[in-house]
C-alpha atoms as a PDB file:
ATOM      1  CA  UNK A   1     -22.716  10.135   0.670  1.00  0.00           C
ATOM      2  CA  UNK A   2     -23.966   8.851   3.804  1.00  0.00           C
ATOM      3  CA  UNK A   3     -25.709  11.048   6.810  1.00  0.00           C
ATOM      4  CA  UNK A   4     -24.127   8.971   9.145  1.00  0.00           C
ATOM      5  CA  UNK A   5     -20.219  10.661   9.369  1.00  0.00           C
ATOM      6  CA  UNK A   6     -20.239   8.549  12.502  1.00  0.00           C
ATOM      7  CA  UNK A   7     -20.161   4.379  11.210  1.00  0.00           C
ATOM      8  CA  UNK A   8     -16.838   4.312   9.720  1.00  0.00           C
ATOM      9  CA  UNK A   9     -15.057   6.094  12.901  1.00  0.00           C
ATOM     10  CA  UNK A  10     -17.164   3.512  15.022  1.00  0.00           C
ATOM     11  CA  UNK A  11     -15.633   0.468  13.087  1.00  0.00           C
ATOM     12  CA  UNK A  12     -12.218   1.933  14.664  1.00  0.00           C
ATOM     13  CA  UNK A  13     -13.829   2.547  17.813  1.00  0.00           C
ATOM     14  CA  UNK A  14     -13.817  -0.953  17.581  1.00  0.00           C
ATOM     15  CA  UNK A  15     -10.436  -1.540  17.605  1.00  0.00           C
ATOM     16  CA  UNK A  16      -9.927   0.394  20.701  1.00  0.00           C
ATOM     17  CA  UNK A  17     -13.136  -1.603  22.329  1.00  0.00           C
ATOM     18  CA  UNK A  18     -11.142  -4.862  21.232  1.00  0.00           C
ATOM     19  CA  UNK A  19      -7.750  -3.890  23.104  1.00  0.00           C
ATOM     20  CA  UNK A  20      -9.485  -2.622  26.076  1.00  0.00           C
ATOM     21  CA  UNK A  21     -11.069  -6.107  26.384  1.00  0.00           C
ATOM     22  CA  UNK A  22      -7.589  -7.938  25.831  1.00  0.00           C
ATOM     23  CA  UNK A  23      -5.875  -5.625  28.177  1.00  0.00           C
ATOM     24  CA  UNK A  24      -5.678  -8.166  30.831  1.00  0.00           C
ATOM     25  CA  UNK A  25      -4.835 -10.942  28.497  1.00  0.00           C
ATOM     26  CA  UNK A  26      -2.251  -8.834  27.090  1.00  0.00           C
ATOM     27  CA  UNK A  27      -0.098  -8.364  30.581  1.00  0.00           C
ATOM     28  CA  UNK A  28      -0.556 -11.969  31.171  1.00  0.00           C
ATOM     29  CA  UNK A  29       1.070 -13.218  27.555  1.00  0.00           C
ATOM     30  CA  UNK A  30       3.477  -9.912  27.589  1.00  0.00           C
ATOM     31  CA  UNK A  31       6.621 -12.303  27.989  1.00  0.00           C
ATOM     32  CA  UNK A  32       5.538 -14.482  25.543  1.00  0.00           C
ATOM     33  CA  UNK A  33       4.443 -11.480  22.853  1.00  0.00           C
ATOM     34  CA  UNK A  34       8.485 -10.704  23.424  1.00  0.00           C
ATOM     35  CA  UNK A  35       8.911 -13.725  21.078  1.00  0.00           C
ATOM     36  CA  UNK A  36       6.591 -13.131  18.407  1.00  0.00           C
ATOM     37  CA  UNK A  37       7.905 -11.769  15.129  1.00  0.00           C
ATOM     38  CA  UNK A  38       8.954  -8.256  14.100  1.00  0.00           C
ATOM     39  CA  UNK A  39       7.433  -6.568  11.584  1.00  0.00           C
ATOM     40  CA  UNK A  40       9.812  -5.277   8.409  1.00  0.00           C
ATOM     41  CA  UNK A  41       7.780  -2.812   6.370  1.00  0.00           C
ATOM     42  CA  UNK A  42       9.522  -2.760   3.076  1.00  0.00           C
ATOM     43  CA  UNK A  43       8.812   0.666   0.928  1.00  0.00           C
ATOM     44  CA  UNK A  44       9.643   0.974  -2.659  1.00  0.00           C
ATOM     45  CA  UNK A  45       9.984   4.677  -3.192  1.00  0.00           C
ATOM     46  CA  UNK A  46       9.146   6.503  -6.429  1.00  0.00           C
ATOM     47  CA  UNK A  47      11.981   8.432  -8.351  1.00  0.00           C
ATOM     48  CA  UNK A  48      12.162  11.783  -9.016  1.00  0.00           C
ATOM     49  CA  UNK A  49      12.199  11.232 -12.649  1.00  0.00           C
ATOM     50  CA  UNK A  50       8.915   9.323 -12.836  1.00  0.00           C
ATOM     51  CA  UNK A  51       7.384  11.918 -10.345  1.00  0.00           C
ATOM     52  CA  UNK A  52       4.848  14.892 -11.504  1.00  0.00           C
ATOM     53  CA  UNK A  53       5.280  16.662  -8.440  1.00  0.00           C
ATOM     54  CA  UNK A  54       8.349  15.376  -6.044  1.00  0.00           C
ATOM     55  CA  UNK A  55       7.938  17.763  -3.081  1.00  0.00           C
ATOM     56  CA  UNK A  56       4.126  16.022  -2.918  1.00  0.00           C
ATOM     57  CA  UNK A  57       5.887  12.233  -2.910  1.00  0.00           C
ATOM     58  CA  UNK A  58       8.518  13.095  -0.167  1.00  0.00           C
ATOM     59  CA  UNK A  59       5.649  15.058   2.016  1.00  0.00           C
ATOM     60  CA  UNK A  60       3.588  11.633   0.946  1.00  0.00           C
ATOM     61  CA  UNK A  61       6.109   8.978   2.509  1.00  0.00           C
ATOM     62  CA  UNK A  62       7.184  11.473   5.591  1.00  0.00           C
ATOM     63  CA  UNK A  63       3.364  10.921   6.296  1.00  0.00           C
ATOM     64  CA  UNK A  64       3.136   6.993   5.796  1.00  0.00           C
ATOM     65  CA  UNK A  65       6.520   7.278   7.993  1.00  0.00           C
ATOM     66  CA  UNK A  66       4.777   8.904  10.924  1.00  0.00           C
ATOM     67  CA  UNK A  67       2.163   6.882  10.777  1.00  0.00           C
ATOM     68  CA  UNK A  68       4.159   3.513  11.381  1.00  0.00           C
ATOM     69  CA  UNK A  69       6.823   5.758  13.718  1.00  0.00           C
ATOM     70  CA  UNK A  70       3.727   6.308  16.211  1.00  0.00           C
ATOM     71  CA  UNK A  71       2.670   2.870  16.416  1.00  0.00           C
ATOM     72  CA  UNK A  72       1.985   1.713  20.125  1.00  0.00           C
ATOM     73  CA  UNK A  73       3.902  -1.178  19.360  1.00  0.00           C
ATOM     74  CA  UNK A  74       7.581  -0.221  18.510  1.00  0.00           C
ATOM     75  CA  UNK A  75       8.678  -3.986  17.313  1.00  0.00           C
ATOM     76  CA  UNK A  76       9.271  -3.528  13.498  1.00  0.00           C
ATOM     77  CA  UNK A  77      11.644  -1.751  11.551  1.00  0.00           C
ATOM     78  CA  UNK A  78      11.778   0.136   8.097  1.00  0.00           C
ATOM     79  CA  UNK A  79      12.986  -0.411   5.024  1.00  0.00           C
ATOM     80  CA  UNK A  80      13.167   1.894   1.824  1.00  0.00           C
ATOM     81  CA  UNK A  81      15.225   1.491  -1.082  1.00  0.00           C
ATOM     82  CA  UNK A  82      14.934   3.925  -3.742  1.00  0.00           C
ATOM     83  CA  UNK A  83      17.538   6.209  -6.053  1.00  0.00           C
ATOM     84  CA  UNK A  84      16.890   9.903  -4.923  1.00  0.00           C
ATOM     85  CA  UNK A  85      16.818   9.826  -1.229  1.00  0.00           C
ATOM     86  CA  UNK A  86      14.596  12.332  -0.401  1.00  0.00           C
ATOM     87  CA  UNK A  87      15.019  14.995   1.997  1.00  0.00           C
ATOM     88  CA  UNK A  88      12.775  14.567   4.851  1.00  0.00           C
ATOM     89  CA  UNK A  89      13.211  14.598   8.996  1.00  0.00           C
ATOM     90  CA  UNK A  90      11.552  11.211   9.409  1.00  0.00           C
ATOM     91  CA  UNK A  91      14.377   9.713   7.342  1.00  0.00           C
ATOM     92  CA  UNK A  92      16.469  10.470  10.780  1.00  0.00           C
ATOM     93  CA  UNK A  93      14.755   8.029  12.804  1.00  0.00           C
ATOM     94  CA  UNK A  94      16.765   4.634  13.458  1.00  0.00           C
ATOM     95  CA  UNK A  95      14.180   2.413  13.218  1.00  0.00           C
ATOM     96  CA  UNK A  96      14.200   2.922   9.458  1.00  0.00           C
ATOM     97  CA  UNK A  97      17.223   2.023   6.917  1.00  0.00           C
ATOM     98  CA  UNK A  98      18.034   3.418   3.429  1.00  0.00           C
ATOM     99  CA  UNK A  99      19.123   1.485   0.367  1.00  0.00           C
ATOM    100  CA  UNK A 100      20.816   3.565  -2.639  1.00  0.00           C
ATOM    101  CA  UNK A 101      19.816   1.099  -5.535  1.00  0.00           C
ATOM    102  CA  UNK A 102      22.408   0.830  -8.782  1.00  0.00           C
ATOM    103  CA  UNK A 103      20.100  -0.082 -11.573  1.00  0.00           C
ATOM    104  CA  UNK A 104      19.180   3.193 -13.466  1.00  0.00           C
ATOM    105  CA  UNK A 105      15.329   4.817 -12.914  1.00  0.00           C
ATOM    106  CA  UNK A 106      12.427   3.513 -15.106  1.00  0.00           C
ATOM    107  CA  UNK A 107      11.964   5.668 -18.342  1.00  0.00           C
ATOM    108  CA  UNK A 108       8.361   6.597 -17.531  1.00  0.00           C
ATOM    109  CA  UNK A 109       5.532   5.413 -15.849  1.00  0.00           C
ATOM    110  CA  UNK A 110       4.526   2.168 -17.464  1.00  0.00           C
ATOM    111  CA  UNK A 111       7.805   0.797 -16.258  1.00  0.00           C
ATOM    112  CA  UNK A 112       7.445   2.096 -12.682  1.00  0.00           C
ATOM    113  CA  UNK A 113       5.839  -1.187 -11.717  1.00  0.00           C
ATOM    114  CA  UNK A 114       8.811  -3.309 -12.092  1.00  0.00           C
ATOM    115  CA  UNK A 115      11.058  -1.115 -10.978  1.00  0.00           C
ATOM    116  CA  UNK A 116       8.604  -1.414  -7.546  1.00  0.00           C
ATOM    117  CA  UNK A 117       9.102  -4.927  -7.392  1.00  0.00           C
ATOM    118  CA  UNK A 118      13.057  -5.059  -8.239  1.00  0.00           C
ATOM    119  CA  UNK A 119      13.666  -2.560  -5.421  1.00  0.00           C
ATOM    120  CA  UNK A 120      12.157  -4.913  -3.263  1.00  0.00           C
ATOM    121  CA  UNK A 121      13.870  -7.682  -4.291  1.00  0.00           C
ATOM    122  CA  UNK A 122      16.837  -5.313  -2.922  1.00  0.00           C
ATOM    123  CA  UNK A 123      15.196  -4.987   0.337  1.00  0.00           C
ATOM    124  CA  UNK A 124      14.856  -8.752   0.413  1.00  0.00           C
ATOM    125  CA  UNK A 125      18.392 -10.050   0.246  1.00  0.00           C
ATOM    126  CA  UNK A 126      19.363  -6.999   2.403  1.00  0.00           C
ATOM    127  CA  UNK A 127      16.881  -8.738   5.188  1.00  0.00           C
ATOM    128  CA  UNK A 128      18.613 -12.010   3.913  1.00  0.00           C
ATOM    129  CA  UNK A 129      22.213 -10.952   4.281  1.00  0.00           C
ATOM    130  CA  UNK A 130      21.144  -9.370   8.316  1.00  0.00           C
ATOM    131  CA  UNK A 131      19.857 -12.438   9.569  1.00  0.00           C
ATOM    132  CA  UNK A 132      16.511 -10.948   9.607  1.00  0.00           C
ATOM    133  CA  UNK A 133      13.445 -13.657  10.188  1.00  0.00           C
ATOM    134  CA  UNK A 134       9.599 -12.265  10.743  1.00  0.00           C
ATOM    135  CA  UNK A 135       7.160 -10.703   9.114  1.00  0.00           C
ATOM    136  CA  UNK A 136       7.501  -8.911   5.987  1.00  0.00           C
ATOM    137  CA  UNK A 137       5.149  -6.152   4.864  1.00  0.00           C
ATOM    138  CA  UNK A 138       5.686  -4.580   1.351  1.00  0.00           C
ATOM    139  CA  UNK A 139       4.175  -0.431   1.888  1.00  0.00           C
ATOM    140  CA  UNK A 140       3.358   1.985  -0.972  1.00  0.00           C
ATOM    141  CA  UNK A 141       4.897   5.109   0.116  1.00  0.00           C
ATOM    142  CA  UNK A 142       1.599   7.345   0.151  1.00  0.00           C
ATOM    143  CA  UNK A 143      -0.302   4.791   2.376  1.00  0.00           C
ATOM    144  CA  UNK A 144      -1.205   4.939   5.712  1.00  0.00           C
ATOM    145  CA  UNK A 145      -1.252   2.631   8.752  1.00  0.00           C
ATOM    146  CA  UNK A 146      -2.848   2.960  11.961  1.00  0.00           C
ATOM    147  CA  UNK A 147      -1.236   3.550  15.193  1.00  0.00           C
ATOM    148  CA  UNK A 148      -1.999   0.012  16.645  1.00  0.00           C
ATOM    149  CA  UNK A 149      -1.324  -1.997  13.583  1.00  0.00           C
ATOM    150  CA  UNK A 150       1.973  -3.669  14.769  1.00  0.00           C
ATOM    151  CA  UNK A 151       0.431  -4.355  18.471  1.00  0.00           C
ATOM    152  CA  UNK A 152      -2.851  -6.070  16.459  1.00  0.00           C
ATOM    153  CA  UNK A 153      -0.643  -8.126  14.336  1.00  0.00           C
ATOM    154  CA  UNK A 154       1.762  -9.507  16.784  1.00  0.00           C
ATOM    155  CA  UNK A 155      -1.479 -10.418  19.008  1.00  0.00           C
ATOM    156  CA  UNK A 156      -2.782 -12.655  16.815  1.00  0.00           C
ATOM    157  CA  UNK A 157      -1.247 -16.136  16.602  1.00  0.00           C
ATOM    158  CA  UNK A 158       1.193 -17.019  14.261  1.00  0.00           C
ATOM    159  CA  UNK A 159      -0.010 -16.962  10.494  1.00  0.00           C
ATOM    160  CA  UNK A 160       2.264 -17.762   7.086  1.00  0.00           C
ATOM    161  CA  UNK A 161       0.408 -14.363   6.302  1.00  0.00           C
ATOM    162  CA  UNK A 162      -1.996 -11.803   7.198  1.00  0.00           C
ATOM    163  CA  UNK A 163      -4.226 -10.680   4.367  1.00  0.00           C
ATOM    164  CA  UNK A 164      -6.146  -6.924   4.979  1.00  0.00           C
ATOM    165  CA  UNK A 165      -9.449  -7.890   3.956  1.00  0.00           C
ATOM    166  CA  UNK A 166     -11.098  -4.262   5.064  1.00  0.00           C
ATOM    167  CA  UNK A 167      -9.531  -1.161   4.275  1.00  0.00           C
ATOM    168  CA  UNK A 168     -10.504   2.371   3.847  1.00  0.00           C
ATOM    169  CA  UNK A 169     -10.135   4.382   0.726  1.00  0.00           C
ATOM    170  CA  UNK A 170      -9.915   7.884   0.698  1.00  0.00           C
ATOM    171  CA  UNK A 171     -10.493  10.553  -2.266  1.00  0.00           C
ATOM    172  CA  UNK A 172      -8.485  13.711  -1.224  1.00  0.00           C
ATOM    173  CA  UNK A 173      -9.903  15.571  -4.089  1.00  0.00           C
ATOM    174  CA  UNK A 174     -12.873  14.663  -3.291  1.00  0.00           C
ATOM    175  CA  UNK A 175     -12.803  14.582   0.653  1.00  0.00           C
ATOM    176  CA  UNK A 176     -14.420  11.219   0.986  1.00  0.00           C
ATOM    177  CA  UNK A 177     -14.011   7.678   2.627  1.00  0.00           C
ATOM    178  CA  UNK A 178     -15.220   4.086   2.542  1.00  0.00           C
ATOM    179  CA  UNK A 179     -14.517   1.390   3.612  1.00  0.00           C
ATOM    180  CA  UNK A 180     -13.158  -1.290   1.241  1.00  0.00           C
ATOM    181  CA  UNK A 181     -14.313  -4.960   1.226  1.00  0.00           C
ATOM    182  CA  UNK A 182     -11.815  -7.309  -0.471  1.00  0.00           C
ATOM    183  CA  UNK A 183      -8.943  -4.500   0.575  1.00  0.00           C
ATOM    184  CA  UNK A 184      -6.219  -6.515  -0.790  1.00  0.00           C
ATOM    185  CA  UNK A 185      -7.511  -6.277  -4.235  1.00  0.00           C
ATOM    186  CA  UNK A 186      -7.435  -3.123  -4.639  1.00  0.00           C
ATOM    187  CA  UNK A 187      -4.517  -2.110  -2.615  1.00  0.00           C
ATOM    188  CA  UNK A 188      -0.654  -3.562  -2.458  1.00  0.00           C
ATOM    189  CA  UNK A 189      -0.549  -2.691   1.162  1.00  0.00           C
ATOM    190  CA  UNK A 190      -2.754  -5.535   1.758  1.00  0.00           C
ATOM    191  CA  UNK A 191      -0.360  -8.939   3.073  1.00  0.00           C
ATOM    192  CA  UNK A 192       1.938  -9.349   6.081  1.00  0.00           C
ATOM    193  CA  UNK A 193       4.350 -12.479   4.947  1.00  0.00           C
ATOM    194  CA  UNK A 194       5.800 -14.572   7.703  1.00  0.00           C
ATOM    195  CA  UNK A 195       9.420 -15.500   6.247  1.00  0.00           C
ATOM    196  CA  UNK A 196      11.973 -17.092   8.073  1.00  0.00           C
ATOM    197  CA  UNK A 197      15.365 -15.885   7.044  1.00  0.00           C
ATOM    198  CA  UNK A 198      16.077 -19.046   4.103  1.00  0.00           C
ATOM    199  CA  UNK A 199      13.212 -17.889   2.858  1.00  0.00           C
ATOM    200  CA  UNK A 200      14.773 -14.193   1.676  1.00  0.00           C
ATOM    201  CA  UNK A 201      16.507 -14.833  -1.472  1.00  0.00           C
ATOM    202  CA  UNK A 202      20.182 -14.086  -1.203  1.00  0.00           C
ATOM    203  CA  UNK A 203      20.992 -11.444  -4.022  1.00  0.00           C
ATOM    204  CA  UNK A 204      17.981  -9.875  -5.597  1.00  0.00           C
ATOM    205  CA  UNK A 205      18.402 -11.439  -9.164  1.00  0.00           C
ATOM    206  CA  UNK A 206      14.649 -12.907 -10.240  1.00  0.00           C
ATOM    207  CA  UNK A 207      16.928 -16.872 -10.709  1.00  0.00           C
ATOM    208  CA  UNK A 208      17.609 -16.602  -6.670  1.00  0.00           C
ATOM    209  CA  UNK A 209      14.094 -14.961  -5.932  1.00  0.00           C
ATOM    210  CA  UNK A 210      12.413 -17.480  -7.281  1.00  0.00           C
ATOM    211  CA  UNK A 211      14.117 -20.677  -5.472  1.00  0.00           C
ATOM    212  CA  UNK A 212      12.204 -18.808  -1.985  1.00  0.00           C
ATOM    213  CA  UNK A 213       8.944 -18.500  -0.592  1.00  0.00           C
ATOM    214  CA  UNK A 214       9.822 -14.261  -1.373  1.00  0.00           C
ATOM    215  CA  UNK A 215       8.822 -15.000  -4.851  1.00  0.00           C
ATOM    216  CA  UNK A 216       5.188 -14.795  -3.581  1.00  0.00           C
ATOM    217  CA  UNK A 217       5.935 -11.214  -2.356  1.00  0.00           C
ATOM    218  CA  UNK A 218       6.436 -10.322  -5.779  1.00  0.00           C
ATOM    219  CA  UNK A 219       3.594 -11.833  -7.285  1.00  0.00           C
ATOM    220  CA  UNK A 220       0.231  -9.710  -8.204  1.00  0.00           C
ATOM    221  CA  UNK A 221      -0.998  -8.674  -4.755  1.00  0.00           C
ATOM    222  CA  UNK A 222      -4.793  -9.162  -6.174  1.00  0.00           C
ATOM    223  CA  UNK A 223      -3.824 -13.254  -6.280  1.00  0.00           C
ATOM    224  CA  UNK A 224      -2.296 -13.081  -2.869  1.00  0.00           C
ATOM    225  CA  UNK A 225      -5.509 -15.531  -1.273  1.00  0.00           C
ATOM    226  CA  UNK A 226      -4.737 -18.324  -4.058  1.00  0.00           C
ATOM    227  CA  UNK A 227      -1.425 -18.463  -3.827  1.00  0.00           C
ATOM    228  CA  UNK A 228      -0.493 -17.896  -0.181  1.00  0.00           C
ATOM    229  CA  UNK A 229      -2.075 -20.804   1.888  1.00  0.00           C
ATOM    230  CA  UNK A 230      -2.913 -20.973   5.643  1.00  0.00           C
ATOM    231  CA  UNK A 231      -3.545 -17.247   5.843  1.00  0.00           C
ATOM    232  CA  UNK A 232      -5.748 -15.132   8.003  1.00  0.00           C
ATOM    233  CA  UNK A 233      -7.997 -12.612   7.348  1.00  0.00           C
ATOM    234  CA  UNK A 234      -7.995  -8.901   9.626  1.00  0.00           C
ATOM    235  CA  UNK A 235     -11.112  -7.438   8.859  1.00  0.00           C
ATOM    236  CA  UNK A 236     -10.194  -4.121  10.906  1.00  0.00           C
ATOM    237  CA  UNK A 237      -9.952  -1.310   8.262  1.00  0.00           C
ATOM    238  CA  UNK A 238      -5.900  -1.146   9.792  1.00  0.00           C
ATOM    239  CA  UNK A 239      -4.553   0.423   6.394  1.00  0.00           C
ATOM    240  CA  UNK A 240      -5.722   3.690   4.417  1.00  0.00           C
ATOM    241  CA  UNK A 241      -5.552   3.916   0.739  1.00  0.00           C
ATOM    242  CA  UNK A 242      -4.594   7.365  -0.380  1.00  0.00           C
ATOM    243  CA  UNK A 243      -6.583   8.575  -3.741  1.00  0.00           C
ATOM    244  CA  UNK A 244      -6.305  11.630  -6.054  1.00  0.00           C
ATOM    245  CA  UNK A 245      -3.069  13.509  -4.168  1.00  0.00           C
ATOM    246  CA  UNK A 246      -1.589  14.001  -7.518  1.00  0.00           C
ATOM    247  CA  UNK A 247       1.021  11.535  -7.703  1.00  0.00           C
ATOM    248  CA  UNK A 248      -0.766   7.870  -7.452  1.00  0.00           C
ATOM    249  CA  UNK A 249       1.298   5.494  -9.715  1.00  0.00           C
ATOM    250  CA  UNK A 250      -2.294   3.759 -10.379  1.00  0.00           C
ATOM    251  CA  UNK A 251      -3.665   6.941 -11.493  1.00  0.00           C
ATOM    252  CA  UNK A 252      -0.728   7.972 -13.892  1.00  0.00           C
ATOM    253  CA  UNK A 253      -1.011   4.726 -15.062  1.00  0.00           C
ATOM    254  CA  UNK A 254      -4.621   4.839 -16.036  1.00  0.00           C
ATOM    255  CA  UNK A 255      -5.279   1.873 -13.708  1.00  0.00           C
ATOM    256  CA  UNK A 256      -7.734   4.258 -11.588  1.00  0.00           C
ATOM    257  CA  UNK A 257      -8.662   8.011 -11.880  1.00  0.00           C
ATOM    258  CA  UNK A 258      -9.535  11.365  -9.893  1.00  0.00           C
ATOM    259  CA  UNK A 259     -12.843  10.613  -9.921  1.00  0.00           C
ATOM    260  CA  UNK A 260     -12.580   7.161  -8.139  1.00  0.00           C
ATOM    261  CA  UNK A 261     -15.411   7.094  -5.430  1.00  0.00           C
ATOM    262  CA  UNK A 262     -17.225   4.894  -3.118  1.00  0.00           C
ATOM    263  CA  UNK A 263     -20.329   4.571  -5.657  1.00  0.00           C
ATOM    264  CA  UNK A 264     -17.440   2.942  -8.305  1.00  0.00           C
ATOM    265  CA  UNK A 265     -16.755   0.277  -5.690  1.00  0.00           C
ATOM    266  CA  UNK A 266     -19.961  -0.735  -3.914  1.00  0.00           C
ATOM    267  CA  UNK A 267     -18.892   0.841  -1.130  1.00  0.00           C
ATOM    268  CA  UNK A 268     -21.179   3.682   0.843  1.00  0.00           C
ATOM    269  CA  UNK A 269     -18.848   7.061   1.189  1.00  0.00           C
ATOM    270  CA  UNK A 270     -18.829   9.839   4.058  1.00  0.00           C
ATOM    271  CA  UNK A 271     -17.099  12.984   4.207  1.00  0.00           C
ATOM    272  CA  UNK A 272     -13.500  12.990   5.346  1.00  0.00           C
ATOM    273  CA  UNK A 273     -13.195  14.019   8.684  1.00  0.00           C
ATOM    274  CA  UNK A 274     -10.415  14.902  10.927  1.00  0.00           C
ATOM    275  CA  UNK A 275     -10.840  11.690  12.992  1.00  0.00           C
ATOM    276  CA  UNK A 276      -9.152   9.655  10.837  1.00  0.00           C
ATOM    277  CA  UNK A 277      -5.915  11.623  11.195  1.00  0.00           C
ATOM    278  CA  UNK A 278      -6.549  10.617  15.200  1.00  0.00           C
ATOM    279  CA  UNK A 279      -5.951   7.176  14.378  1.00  0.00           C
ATOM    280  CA  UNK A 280      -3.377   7.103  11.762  1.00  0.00           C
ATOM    281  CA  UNK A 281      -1.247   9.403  13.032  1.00  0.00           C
ATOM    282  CA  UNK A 282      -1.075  12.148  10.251  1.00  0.00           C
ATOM    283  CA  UNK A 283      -2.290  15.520   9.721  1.00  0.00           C
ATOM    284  CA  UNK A 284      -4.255  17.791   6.989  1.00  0.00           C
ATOM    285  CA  UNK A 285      -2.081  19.501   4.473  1.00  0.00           C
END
């Protein structure tokens, strides 16, 4: 591991440097910032009967929920569909909406992907059917997002999407970080879509999917740069990648393991320190 614990809580020192410059900027354009799009975060969530521990997923997604409820900028709102609605407080909040889906659970793991992906079809035509037009950000429910994500995205100008090209990565097991180069490969909490409301599908069937731009919010996240053109690129590390808390989909899979560090992806680790809870909004276990 690095000796310097310092360099990757500088990089989000950054962040704060770069609004403190804007500030000024910001009050001037605040009428016209009013008009840029909302933010849908659109979570998937796990069900029980694919889980290995499910008290560890719903303590998971109350902390990915906390994280986007104490964003500075409160212009988004949150979607989860799922089939076991868990029991948590931040489910309370207003800004976020539940779907009960119909179709039955996966029957293990392997199928856990699609059933991902047709849950968010779900929370597509919902969008559709409420008029809603912005962007559209699909969230794994055990990822984090930090606390000026929304107010950095609806800065920039308008983009058909926003690709995370730096993100951290975090071992829990192992208590250490790095930053990620190339975030969005690694990580399906990686693209912000800009849809306008024609462009959700209007039931969640794959033959109405596929007759809208939403199709590309179901394709292979890793792709996302070749198939999504006129994008931009945040190279803020504005998302955290949660490793080795027991219940990773990847790691059941066999996609990734425990031992996942920043030596297995060219990245340079530190220790895990309690600063990054200051900016994402979340606490130690």
């Amino acid at each position: 591991m690095s000796n310097s614990l310092s360099s990757l809580k500088e990089q989000l020192d950054q962040v704060e440097e770069f609004f403190q410059e804007t500030a000024h900027e910001t009050r001037i354009n605040s009428e016209s910032d009013k008009q840029k799009p909302e933010i849908a975060f659109a979570i998937s969530f796990k069900s029980k009967k694919v889980s290995h521990d499910w008290q560890k997923v719903q303590d998971n997604l109350g902390l990915t929920l906390r994280s986007l409820l104490n964003n500075t900028d409160q212009n988004f709102r949150i979607i989860i569909a799922g089939h076991e609605k868990p029991n948590i407080e931040e489910l309370n909040d207003k800004r976020i909406t539940w779907l009960s889906v119909k179709f039955p659970p996966p029957l293990n793991a392997r199928r856990a992907t699609r059933d991902k992906l047709r849950k968010r079809m779900v929370i597509g035509a919902f969008l559709r059917k409420n008029g809603f037009s912005g962007y559209f950000m699909p969230l794994d429910a055990d990822d984090w997002i930090h606390y000026r994500f929304v107010e950095y995205i609806r800065s920039l100008p308008i983009s058909n999407a926003l690709i995370i090209n730096k993100g951290f990565m975090v071992n829990v097991l192992q208590s250490e970080i790095w930053k990620q180069d190339q975030f969005y490969k690694y990580c399906g909490s990686s693209t912000v879509f800009n849809f306008s409301n024609g462009d959700f599908p209007k039931s969640s069937k794959r033959s109405d999917i596929n007759k809208t731009a939403f199709k590309w919010a179901t394709k292979n996240h890793v792709k996302v740069r070749e198939f999504v053109k006129n994008h931009t690129l945040v190279d803020y590390p504005f998302v955290t990648y949660i490793l080795a808390h027991g219940d990773n989909l990847s790691i059941i899979q066999g996609l990734r393991d425990n031992r996942a560090s920043a030596e297995h992806h060219n990245g340079v680790g530190e220790e895990l320190g309690d600063w990054i809870y200051e900016y994402f909004k979340v606490w130690k276990e």
